[in-house]
N, C-alpha and C. Protein backbone atom coordinates (compact mmCIF):
# COMPACT_ATOMS: atom_id res chain seq x y z
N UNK A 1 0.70 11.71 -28.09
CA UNK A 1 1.41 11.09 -26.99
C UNK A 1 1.55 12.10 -25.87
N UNK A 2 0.89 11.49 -24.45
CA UNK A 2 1.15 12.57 -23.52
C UNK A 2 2.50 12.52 -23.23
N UNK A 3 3.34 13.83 -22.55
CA UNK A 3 4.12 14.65 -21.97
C UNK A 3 4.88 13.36 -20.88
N UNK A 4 6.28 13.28 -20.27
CA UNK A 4 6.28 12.40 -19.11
C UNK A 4 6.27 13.52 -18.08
N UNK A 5 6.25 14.88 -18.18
CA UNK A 5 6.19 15.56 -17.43
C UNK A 5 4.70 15.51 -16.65
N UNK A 6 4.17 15.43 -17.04
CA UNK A 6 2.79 14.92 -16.49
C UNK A 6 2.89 13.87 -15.81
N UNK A 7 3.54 13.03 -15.47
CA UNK A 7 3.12 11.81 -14.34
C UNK A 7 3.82 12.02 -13.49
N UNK A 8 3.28 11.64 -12.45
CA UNK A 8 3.48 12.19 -11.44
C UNK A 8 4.89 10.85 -11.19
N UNK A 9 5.07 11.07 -10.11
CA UNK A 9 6.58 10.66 -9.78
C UNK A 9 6.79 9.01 -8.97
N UNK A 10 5.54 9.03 -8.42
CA UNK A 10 5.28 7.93 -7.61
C UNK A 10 5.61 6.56 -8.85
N UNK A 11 4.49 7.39 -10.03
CA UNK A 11 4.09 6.37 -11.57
C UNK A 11 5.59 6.34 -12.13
N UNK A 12 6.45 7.68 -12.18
CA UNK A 12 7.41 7.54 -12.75
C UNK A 12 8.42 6.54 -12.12
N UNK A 13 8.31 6.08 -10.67
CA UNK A 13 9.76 5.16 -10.40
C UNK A 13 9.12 3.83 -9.92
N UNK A 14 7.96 3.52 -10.83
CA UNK A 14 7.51 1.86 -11.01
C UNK A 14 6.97 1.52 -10.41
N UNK A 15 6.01 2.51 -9.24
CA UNK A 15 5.47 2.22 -7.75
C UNK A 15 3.99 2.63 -8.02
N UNK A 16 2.96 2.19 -7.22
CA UNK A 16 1.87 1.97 -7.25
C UNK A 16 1.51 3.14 -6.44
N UNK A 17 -0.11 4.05 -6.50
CA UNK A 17 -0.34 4.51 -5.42
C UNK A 17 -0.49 3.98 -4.31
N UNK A 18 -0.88 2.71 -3.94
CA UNK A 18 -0.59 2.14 -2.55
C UNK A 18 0.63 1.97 -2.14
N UNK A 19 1.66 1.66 -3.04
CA UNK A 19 3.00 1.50 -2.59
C UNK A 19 3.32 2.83 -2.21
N UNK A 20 3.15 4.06 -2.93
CA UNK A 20 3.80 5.19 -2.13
C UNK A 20 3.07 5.78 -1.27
N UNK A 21 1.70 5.27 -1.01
CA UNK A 21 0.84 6.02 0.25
C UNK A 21 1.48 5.09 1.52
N UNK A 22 1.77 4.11 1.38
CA UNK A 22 2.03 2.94 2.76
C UNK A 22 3.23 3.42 3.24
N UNK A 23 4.37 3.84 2.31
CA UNK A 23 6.14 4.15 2.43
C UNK A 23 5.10 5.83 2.93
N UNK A 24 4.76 6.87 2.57
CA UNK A 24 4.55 7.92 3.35
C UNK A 24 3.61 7.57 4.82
N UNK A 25 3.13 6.87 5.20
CA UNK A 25 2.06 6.54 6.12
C UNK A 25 3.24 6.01 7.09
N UNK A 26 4.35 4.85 7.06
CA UNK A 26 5.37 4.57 7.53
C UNK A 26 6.29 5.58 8.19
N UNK A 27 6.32 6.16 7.19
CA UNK A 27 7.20 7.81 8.03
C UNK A 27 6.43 8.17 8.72
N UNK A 28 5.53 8.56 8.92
CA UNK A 28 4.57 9.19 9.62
C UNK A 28 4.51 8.84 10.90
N UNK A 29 4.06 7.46 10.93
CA UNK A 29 4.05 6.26 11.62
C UNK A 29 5.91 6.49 13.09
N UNK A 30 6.80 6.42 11.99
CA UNK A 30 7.72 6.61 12.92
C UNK A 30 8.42 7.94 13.24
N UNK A 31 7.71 8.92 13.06
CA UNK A 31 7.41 10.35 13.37
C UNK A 31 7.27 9.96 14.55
N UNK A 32 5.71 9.98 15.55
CA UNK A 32 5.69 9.89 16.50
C UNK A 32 6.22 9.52 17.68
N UNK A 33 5.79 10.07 18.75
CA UNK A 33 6.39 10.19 19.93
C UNK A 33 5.41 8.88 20.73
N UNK A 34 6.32 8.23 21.75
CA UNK A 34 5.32 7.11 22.30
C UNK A 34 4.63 7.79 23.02
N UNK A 35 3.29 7.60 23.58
CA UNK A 35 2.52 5.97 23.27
C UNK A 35 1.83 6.12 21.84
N UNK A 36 1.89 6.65 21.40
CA UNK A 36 1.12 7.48 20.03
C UNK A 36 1.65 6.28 18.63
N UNK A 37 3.06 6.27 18.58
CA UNK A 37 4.05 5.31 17.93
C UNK A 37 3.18 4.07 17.99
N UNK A 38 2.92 3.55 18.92
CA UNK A 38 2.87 1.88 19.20
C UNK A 38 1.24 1.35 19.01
N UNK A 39 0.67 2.67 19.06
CA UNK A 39 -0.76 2.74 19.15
C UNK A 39 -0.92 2.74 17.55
N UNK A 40 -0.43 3.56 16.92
CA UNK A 40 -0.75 3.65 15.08
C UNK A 40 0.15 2.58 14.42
N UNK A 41 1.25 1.63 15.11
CA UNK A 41 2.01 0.28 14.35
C UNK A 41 0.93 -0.75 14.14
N UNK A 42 0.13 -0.68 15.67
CA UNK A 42 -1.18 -2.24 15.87
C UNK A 42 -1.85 -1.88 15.08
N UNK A 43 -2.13 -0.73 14.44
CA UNK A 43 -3.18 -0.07 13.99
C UNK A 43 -3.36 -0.55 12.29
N UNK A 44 -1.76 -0.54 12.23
CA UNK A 44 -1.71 -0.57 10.90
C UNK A 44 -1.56 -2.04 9.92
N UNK A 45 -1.96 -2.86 10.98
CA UNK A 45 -2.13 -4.45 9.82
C UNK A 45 -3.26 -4.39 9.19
N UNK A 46 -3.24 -5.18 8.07
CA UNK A 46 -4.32 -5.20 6.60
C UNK A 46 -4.39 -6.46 6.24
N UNK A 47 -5.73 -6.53 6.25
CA UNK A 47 -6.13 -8.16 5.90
C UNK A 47 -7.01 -8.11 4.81
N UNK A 48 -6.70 -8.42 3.70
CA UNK A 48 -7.52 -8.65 2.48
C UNK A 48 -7.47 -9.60 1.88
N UNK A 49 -9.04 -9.73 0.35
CA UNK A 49 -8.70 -11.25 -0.52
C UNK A 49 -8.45 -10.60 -2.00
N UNK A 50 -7.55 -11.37 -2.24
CA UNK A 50 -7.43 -11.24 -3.98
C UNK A 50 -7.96 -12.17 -4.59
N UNK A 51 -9.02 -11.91 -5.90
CA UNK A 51 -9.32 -12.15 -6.68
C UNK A 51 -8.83 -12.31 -7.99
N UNK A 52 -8.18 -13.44 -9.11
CA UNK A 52 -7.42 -13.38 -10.15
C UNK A 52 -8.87 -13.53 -10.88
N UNK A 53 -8.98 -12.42 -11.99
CA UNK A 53 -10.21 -13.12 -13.39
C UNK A 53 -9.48 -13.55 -14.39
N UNK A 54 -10.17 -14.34 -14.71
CA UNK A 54 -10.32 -15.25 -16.42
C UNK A 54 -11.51 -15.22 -16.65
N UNK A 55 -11.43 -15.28 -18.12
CA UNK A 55 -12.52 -15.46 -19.27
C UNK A 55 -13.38 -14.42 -18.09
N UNK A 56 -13.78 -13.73 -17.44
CA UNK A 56 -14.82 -12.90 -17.28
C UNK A 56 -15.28 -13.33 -15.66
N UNK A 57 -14.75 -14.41 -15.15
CA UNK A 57 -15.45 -14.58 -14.08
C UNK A 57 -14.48 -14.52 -12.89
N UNK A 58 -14.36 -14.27 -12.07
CA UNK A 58 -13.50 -14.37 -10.67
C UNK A 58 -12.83 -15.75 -10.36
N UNK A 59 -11.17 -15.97 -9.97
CA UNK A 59 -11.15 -17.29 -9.58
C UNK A 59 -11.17 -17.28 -7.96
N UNK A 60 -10.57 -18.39 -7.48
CA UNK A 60 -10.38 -18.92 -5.81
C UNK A 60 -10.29 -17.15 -5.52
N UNK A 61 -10.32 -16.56 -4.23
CA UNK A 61 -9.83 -15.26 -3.81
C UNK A 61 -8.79 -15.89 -2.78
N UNK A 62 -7.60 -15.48 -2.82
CA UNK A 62 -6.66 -15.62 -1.72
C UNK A 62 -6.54 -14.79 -0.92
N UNK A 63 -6.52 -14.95 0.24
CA UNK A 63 -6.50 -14.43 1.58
C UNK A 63 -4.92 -13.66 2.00
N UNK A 64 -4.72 -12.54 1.75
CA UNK A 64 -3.52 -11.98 2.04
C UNK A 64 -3.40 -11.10 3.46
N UNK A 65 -2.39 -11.06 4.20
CA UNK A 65 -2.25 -9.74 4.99
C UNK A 65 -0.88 -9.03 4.70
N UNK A 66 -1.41 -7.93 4.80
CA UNK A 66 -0.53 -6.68 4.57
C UNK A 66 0.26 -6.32 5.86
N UNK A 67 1.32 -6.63 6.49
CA UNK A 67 1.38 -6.33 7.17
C UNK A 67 3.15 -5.55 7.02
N UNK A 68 3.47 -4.63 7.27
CA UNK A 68 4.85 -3.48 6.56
C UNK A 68 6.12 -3.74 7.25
N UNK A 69 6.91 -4.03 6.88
CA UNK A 69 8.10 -4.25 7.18
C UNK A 69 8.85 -3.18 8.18
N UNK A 70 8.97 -3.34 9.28
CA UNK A 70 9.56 -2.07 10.08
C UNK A 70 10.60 -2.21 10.55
């Protein structure tokens, strides 16, 4: 049985690496000084499809956007 000292911290408080790269990218994000600020907010919407599998094959893909709560 591995160590919990080994995982890293993001894994340890139930969060995904995308969930804690988006929450650090956010700070970042409101770091800046304008016009810089307003230029990396437009910047930052995400449009993707999810795919659910069964039995082996892909179903419908749903159309999501990511877009971060500010």
């Amino acid at each position: 049985m591995a160590s919990n000292a080994a995982v890293p911290f993001w894994r340890a408080a139930g969060m995904t690496y995308i969930t804690y790269s988006n929450i650090c990218a956010n700070l970042v994000r409101n770091c800046l000084k304008e016009p810089f600020k307003a230029e990396s907010i437009n910047r930052e919407k995400v449009h993707f499809s999810l795919s659910k599998w069964s039995d082996g094959k892909p179903q419908k893909p749903v159309m999501r956007s990511d877009t971060p709560q500010v």
